[in-house]
PDB file of N, CA and C in Angstrom:
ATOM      1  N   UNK A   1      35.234   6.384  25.326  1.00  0.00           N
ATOM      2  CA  UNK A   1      33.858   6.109  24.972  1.00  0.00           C
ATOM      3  C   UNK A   1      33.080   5.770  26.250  1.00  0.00           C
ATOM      4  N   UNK A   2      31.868   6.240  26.399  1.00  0.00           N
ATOM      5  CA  UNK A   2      31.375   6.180  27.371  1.00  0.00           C
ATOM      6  C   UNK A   2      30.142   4.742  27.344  1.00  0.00           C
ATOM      7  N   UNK A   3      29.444   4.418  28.513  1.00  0.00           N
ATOM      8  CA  UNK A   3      28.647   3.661  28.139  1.00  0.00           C
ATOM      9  C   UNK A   3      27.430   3.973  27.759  1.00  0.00           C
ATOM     10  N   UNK A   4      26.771   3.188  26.879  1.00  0.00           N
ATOM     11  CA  UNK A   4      25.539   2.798  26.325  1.00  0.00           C
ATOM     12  C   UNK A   4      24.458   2.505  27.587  1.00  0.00           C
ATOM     13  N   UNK A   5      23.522   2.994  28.176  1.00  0.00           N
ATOM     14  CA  UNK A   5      22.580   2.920  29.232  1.00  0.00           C
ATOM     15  C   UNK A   5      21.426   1.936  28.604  1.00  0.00           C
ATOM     16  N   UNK A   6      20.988   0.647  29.144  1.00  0.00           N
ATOM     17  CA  UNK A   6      20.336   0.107  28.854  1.00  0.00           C
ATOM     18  C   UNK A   6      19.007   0.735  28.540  1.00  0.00           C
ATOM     19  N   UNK A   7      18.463   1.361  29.512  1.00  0.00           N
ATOM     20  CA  UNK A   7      17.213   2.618  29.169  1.00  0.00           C
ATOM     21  C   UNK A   7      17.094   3.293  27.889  1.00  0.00           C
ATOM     22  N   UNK A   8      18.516   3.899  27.710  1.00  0.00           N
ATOM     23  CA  UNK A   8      18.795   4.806  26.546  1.00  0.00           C
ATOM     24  C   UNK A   8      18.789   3.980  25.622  1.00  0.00           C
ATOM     25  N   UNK A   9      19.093   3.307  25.176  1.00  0.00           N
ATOM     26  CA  UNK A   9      19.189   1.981  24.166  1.00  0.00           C
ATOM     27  C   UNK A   9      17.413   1.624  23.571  1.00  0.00           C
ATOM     28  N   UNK A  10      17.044   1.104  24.626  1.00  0.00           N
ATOM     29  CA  UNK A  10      15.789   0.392  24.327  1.00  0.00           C
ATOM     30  C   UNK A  10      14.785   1.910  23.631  1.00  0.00           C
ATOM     31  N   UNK A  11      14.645   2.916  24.462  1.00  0.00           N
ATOM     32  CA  UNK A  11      14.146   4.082  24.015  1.00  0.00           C
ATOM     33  C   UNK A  11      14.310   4.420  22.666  1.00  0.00           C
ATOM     34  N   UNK A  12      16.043   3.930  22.275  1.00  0.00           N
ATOM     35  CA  UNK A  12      16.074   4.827  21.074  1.00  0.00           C
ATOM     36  C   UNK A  12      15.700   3.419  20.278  1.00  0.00           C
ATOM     37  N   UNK A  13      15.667   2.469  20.093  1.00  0.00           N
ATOM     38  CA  UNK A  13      15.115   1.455  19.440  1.00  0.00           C
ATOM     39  C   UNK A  13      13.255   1.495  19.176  1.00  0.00           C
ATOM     40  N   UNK A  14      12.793   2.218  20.568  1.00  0.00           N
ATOM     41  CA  UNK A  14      11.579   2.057  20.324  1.00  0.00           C
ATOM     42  C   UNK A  14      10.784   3.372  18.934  1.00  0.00           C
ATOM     43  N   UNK A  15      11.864   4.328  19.434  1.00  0.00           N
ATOM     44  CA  UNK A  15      11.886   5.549  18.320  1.00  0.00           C
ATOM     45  C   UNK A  15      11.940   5.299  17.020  1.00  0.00           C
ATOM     46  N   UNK A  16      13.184   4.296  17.179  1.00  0.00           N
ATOM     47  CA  UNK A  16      13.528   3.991  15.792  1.00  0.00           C
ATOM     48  C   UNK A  16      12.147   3.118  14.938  1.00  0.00           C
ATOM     49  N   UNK A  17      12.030   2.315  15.880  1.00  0.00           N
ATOM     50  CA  UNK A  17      11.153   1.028  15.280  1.00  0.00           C
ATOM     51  C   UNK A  17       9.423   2.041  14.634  1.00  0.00           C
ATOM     52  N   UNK A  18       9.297   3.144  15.595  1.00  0.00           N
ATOM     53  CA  UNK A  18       8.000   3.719  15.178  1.00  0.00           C
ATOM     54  C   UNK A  18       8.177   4.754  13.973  1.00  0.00           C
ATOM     55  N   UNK A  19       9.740   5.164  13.864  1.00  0.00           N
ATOM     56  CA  UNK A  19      10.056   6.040  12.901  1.00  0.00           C
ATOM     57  C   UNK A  19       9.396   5.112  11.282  1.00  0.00           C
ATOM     58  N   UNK A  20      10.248   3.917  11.466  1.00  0.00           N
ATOM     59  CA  UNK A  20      10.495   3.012  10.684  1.00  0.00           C
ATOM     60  C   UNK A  20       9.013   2.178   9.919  1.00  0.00           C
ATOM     61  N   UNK A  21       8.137   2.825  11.036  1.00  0.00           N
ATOM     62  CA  UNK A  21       6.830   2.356  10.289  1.00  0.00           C
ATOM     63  C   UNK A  21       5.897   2.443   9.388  1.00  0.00           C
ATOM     64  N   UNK A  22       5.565   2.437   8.902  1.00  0.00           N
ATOM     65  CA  UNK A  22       4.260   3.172   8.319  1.00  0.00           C
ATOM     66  C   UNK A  22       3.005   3.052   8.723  1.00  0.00           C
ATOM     67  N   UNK A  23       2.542   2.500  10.157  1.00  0.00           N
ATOM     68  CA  UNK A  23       1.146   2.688  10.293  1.00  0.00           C
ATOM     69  C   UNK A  23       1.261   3.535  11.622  1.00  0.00           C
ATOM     70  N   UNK A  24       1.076   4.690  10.790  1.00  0.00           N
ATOM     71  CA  UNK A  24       0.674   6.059  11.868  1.00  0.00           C
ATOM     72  C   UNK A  24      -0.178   5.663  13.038  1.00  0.00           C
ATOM     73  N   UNK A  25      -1.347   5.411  12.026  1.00  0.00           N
ATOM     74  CA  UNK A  25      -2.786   4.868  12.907  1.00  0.00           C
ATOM     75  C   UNK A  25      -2.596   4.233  14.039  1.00  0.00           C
ATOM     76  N   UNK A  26      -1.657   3.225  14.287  1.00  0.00           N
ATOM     77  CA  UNK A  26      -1.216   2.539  15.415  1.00  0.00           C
ATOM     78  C   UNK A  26      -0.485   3.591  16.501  1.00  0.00           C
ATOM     79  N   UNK A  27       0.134   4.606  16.489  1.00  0.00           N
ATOM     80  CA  UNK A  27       0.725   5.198  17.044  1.00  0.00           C
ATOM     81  C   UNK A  27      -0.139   5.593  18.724  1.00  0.00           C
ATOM     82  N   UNK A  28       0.338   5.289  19.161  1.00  0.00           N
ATOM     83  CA  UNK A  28      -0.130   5.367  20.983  1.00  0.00           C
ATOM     84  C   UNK A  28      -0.659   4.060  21.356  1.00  0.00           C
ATOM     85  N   UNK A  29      -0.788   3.303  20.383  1.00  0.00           N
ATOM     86  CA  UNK A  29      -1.604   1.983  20.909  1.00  0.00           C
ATOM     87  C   UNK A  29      -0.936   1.381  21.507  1.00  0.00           C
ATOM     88  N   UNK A  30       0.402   1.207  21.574  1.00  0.00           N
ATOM     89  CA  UNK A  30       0.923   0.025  22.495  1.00  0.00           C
ATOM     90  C   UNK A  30       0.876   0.746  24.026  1.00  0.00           C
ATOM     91  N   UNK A  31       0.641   1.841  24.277  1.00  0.00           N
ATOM     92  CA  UNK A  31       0.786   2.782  25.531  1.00  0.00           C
ATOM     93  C   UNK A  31      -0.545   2.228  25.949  1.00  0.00           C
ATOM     94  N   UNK A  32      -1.745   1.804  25.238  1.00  0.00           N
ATOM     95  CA  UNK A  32      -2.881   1.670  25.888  1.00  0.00           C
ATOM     96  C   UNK A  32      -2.456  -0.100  26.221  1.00  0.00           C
ATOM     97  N   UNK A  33      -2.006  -0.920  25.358  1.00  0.00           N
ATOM     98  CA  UNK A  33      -2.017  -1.777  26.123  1.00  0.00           C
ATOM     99  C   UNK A  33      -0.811  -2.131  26.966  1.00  0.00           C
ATOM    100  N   UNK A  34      -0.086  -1.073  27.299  1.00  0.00           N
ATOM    101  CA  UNK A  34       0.770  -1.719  28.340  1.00  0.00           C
ATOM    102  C   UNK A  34      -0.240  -1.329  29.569  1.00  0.00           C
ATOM    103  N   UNK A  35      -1.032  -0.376  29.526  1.00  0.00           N
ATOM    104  CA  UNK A  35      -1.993   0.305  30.919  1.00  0.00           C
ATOM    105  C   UNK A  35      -2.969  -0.725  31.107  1.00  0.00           C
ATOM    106  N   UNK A  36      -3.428  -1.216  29.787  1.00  0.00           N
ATOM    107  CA  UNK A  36      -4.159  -2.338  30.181  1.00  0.00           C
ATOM    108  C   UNK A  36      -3.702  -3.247  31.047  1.00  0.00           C
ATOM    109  N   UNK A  37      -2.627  -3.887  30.546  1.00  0.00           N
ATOM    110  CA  UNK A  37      -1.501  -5.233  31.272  1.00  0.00           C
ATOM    111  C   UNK A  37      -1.573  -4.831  32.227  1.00  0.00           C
ATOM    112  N   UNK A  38      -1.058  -3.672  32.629  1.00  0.00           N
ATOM    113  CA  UNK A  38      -0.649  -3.491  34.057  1.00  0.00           C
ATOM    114  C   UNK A  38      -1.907  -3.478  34.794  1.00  0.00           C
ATOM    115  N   UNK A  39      -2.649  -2.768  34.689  1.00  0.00           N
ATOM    116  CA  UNK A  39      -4.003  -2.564  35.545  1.00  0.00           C
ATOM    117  C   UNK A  39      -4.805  -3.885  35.643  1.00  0.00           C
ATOM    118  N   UNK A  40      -4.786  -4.777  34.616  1.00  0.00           N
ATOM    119  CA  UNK A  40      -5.742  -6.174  34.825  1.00  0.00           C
ATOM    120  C   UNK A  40      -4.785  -6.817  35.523  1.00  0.00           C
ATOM    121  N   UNK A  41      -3.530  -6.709  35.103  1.00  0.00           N
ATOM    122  CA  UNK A  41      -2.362  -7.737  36.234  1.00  0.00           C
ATOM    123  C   UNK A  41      -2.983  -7.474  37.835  1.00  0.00           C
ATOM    124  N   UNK A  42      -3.060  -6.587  37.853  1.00  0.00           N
ATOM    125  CA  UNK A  42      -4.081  -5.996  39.853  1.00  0.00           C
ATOM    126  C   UNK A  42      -5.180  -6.664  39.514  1.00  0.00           C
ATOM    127  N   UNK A  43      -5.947  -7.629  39.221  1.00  0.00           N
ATOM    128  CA  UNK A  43      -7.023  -7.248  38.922  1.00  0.00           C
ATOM    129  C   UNK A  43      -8.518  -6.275  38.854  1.00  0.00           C
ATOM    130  N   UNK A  44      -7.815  -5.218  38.006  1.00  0.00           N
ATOM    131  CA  UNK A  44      -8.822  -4.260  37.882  1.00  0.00           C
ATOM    132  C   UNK A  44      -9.243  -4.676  37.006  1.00  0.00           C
ATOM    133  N   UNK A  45     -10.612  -3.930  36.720  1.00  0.00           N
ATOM    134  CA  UNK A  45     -11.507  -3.935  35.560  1.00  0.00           C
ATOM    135  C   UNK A  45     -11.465  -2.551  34.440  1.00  0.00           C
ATOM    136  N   UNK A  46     -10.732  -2.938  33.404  1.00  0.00           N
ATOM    137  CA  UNK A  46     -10.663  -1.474  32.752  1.00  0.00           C
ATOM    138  C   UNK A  46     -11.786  -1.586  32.185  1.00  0.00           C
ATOM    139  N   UNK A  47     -11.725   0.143  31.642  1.00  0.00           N
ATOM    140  CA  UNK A  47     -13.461   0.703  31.008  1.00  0.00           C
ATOM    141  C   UNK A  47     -12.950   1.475  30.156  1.00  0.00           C
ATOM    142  N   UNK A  48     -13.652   2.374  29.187  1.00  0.00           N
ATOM    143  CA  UNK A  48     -12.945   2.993  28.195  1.00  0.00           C
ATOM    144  C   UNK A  48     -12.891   4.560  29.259  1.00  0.00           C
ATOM    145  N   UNK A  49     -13.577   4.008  30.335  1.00  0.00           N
ATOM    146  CA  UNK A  49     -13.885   5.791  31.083  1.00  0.00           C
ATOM    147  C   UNK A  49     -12.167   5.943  31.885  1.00  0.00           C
ATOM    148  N   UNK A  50     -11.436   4.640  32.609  1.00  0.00           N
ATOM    149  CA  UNK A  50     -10.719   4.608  32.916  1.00  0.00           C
ATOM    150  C   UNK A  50      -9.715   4.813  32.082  1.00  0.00           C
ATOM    151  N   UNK A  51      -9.373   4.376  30.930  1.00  0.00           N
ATOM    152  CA  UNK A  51      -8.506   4.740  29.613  1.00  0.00           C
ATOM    153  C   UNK A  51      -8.524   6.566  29.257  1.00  0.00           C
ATOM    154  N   UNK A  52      -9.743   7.211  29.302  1.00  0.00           N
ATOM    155  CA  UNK A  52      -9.903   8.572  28.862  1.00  0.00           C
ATOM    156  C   UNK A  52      -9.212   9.197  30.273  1.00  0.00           C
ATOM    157  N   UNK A  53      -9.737   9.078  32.046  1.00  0.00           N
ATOM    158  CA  UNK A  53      -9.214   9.640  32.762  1.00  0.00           C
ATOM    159  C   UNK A  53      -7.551   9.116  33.281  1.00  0.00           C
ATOM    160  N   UNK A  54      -7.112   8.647  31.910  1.00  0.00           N
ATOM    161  CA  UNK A  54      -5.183   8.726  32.377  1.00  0.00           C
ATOM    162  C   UNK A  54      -5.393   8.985  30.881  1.00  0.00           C
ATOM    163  N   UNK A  55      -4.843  10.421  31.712  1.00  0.00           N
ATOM    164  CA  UNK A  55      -5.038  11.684  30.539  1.00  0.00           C
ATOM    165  C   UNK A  55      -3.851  11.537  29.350  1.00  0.00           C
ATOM    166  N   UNK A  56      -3.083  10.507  28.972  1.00  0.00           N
ATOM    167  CA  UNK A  56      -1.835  10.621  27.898  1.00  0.00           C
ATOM    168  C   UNK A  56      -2.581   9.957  26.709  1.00  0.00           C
ATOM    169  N   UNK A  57      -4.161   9.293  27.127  1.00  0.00           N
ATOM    170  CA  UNK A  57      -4.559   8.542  25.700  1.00  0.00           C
ATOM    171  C   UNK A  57      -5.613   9.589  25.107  1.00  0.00           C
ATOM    172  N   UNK A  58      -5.735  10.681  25.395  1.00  0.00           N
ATOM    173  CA  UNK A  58      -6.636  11.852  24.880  1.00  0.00           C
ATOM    174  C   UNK A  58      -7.950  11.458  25.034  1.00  0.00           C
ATOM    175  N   UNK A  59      -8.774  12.590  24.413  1.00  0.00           N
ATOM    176  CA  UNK A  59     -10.164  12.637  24.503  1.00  0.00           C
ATOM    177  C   UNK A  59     -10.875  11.223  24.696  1.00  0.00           C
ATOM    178  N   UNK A  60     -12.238  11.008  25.081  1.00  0.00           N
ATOM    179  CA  UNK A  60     -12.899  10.019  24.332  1.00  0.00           C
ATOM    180  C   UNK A  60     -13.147   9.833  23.398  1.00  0.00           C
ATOM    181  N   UNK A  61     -13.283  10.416  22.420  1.00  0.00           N
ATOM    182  CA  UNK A  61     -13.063  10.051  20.603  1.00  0.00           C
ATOM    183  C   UNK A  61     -12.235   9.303  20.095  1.00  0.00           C
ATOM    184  N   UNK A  62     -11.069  10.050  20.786  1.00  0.00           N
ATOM    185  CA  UNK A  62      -9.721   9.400  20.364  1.00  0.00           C
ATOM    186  C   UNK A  62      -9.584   7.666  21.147  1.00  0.00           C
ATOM    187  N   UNK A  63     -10.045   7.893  22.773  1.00  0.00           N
ATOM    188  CA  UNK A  63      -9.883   6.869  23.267  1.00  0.00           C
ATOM    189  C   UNK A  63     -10.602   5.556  21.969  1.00  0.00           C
ATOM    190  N   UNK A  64     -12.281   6.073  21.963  1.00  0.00           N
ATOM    191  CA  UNK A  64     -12.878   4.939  20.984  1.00  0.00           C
ATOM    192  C   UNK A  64     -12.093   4.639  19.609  1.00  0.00           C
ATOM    193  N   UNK A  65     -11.456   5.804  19.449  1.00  0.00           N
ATOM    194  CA  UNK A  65     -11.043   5.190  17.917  1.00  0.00           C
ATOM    195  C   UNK A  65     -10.276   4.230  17.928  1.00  0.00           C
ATOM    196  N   UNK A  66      -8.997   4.564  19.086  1.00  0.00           N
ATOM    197  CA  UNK A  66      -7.693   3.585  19.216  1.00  0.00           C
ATOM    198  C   UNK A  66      -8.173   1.709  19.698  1.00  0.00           C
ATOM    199  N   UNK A  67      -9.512   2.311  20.821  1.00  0.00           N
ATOM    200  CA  UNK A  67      -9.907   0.791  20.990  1.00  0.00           C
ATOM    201  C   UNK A  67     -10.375   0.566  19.872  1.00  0.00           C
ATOM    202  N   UNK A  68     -11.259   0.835  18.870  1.00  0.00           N
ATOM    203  CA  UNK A  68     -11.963   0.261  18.227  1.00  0.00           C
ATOM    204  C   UNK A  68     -10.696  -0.261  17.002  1.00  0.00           C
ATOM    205  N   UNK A  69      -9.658   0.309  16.753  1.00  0.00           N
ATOM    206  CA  UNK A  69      -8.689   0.257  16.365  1.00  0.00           C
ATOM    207  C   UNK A  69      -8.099  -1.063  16.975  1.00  0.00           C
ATOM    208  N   UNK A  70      -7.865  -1.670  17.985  1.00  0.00           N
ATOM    209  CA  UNK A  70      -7.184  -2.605  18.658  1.00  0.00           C
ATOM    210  C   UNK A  70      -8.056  -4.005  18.499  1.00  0.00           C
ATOM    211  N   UNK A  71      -9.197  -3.389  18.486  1.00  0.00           N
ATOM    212  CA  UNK A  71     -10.138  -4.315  18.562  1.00  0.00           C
ATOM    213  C   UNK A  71      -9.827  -5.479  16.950  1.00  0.00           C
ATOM    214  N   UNK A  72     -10.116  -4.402  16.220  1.00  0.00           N
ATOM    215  CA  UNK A  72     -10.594  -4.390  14.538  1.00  0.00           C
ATOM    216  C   UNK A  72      -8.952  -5.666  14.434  1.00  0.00           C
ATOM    217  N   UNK A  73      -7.983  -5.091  14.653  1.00  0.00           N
ATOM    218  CA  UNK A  73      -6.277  -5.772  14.372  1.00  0.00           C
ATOM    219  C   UNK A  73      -6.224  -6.740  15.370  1.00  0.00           C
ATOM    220  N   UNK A  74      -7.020  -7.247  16.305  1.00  0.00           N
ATOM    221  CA  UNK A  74      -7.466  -8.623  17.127  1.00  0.00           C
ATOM    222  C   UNK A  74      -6.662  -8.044  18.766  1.00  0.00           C
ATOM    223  N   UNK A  75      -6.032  -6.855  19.167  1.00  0.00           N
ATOM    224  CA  UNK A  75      -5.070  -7.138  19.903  1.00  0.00           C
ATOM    225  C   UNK A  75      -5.953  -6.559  21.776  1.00  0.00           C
ATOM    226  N   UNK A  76      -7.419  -6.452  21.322  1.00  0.00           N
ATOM    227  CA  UNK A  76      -8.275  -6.120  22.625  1.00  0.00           C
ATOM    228  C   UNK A  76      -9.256  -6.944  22.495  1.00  0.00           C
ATOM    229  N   UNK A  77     -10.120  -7.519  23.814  1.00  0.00           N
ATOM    230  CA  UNK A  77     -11.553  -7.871  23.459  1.00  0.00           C
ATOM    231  C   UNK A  77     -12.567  -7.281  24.269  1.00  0.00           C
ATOM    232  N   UNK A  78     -13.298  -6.476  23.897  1.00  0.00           N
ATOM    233  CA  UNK A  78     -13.993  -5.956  24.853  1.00  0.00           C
ATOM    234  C   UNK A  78     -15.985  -6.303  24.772  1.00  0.00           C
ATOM    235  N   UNK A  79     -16.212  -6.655  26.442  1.00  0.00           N
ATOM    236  CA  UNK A  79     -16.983  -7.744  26.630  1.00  0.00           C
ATOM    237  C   UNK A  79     -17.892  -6.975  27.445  1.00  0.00           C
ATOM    238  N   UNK A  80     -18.806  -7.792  28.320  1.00  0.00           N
ATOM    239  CA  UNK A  80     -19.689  -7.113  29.211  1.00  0.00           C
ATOM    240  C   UNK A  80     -18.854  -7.983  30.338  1.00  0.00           C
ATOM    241  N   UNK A  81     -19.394  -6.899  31.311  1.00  0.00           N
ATOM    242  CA  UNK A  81     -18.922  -7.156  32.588  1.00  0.00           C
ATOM    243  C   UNK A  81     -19.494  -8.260  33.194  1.00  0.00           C
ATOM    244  N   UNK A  82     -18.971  -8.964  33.863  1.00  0.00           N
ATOM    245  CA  UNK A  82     -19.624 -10.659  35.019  1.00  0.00           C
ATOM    246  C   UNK A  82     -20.631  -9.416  35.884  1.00  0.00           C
ATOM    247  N   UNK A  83     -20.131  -8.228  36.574  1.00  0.00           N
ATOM    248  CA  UNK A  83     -20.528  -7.936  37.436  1.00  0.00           C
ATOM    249  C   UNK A  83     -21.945  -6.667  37.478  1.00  0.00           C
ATOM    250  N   UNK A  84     -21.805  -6.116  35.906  1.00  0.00           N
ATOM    251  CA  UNK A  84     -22.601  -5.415  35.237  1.00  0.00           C
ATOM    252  C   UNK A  84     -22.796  -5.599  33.704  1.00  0.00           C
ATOM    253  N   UNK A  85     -23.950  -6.255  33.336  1.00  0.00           N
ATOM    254  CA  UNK A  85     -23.987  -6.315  31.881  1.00  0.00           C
ATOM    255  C   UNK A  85     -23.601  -5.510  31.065  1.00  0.00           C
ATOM    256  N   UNK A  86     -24.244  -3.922  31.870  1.00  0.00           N
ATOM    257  CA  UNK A  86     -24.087  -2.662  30.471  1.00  0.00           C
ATOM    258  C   UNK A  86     -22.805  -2.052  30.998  1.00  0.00           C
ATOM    259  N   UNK A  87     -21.866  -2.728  31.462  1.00  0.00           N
ATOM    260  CA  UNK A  87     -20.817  -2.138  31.823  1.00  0.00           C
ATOM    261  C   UNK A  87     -19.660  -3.031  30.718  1.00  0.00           C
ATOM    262  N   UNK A  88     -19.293  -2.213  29.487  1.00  0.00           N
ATOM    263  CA  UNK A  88     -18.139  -3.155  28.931  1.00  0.00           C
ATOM    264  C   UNK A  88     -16.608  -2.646  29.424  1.00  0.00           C
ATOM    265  N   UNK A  89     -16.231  -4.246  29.674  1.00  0.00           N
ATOM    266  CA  UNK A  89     -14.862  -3.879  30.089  1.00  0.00           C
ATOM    267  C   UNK A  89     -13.895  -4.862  28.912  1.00  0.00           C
ATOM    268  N   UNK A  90     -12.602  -3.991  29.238  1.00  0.00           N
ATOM    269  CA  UNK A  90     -11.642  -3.918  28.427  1.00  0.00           C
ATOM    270  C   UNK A  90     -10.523  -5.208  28.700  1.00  0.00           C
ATOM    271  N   UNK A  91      -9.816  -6.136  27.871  1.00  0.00           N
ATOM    272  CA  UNK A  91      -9.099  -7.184  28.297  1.00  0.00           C
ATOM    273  C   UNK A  91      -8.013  -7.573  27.130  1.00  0.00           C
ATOM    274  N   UNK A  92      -7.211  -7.624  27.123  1.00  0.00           N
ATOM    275  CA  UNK A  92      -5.766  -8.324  26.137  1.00  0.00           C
ATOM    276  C   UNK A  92      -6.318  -9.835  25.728  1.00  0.00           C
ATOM    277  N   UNK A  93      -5.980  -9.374  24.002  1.00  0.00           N
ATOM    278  CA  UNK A  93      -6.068 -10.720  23.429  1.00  0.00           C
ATOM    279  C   UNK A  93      -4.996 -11.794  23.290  1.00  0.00           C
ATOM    280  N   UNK A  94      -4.665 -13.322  23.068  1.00  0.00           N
ATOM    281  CA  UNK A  94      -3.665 -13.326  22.931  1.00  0.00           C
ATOM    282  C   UNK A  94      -2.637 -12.790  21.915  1.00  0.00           C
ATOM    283  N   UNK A  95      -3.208 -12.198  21.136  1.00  0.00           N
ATOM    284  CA  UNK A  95      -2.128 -11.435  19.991  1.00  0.00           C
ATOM    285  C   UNK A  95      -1.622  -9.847  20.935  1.00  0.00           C
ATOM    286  N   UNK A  96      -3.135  -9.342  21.747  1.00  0.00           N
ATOM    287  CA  UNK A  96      -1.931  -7.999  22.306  1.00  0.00           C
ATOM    288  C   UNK A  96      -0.744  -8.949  23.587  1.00  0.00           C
ATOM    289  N   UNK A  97      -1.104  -9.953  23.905  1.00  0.00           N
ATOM    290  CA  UNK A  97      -0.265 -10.404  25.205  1.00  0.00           C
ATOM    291  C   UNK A  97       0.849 -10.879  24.240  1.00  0.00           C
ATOM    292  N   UNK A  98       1.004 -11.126  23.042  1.00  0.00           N
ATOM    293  CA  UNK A  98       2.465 -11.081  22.496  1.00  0.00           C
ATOM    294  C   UNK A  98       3.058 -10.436  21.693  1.00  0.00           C
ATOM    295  N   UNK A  99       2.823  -9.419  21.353  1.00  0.00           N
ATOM    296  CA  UNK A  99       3.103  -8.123  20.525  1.00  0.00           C
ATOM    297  C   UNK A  99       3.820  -7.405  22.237  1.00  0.00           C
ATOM    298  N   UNK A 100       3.143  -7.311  23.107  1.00  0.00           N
ATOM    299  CA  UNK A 100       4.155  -7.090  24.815  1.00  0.00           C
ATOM    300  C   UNK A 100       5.069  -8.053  25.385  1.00  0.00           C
ATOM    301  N   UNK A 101       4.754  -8.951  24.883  1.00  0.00           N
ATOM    302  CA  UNK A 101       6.478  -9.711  25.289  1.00  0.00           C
ATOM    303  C   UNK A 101       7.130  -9.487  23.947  1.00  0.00           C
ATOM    304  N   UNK A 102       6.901  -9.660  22.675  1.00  0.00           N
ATOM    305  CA  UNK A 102       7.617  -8.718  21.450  1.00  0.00           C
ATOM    306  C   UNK A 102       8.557  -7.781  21.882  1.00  0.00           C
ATOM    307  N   UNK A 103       7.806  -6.924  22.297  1.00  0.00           N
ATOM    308  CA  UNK A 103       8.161  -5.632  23.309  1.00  0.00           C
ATOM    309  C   UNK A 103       9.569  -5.996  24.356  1.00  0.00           C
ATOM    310  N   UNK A 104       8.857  -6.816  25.153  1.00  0.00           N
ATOM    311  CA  UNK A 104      10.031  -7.272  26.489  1.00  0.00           C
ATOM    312  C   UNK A 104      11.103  -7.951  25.598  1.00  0.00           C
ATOM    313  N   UNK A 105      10.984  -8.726  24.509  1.00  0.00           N
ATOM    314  CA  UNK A 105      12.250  -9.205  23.812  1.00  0.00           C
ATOM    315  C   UNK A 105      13.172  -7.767  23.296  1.00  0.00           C
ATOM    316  N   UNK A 106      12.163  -7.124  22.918  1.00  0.00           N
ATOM    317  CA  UNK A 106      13.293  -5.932  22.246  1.00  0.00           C
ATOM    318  C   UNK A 106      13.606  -5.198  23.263  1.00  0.00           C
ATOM    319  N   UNK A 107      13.061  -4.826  24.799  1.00  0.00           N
ATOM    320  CA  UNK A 107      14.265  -4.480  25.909  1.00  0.00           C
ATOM    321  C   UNK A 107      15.080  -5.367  26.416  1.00  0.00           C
ATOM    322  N   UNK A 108      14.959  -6.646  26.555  1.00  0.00           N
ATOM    323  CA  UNK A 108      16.138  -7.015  26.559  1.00  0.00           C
ATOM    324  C   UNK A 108      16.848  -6.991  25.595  1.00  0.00           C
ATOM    325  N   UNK A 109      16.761  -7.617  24.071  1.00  0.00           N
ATOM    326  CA  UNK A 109      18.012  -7.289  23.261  1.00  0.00           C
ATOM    327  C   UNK A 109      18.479  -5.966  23.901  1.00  0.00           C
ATOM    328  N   UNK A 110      18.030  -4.988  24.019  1.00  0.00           N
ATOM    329  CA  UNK A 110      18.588  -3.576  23.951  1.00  0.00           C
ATOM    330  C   UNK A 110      19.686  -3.477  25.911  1.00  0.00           C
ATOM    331  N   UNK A 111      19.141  -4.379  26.863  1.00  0.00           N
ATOM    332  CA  UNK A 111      19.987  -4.603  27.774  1.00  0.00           C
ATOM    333  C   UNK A 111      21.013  -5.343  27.460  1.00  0.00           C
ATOM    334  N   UNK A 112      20.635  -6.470  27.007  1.00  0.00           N
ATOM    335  CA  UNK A 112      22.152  -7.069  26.253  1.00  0.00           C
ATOM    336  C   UNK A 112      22.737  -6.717  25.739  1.00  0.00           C
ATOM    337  N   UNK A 113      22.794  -5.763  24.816  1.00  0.00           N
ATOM    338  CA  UNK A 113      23.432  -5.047  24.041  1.00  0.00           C
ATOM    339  C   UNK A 113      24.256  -3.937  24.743  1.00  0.00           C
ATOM    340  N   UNK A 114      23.826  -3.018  25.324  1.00  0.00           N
ATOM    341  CA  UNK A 114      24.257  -1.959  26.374  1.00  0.00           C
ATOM    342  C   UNK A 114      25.136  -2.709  27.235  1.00  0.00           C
ATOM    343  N   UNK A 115      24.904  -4.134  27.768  1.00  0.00           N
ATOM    344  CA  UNK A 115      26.020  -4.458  28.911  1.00  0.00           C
ATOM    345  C   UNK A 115      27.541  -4.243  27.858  1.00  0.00           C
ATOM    346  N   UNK A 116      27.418  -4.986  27.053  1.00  0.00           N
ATOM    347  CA  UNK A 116      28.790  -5.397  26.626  1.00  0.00           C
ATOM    348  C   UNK A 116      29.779  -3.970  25.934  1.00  0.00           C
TER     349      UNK A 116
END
């Protein structure tokens, strides 16, 4: 028997867990807020223009729906800018900042699991 790859593990858990769902509608949303996390962790300022040009969250339609989508389920807040009023930027609520360590708990279970 060969080993279980921690990577491979967590992947197929994450498959599983979206198989296992029933809210379609959610589907790509956690991809927008891990881009969020990461990009405000630099402190950047996301925009919905920056979300549409990293081309894996589709059109702007789609982009607005998914925010407005994130928004509506508490897990985005999107505000005016300190630095431009008519500029709204994009930020993690505390419900999306733990639905992503959610996340980091279920790669590690899935590393723990793979070591042994």
């Amino acid at each position: 028997m060969t080993k279980v790859f921690a990577y491979a593990r967590f992947v197929n858990l994450l498959v599983l867990h979206r198989k296992n769902s029933q809210d379609k509608e959610f589907e790509g949303c956690d991809e927008i807020l891990c881009f969020i996390s990461e990009a405000s962790s630099s402190g950047k300022r996301i925009r919905y223009t920056d979300l549409v040009q990293f081309v894996e969250f589709g059109t702007g339609p789609t982009v607005l729906r998914k925010c407005n989508l994130l928004v509506d389920r508490g897990f985005i807040k999107i505000g005016p800018s300190e630095a431009d009023k008519r500029e709204k930027v994009i930020s993690l609520s505390r419900k999306g900042i733990n639905f992503l360590i959610e996340r980091g708990n279920l790669m590690r279970q899935a590393v723990k699991e793979s070591d042994h």
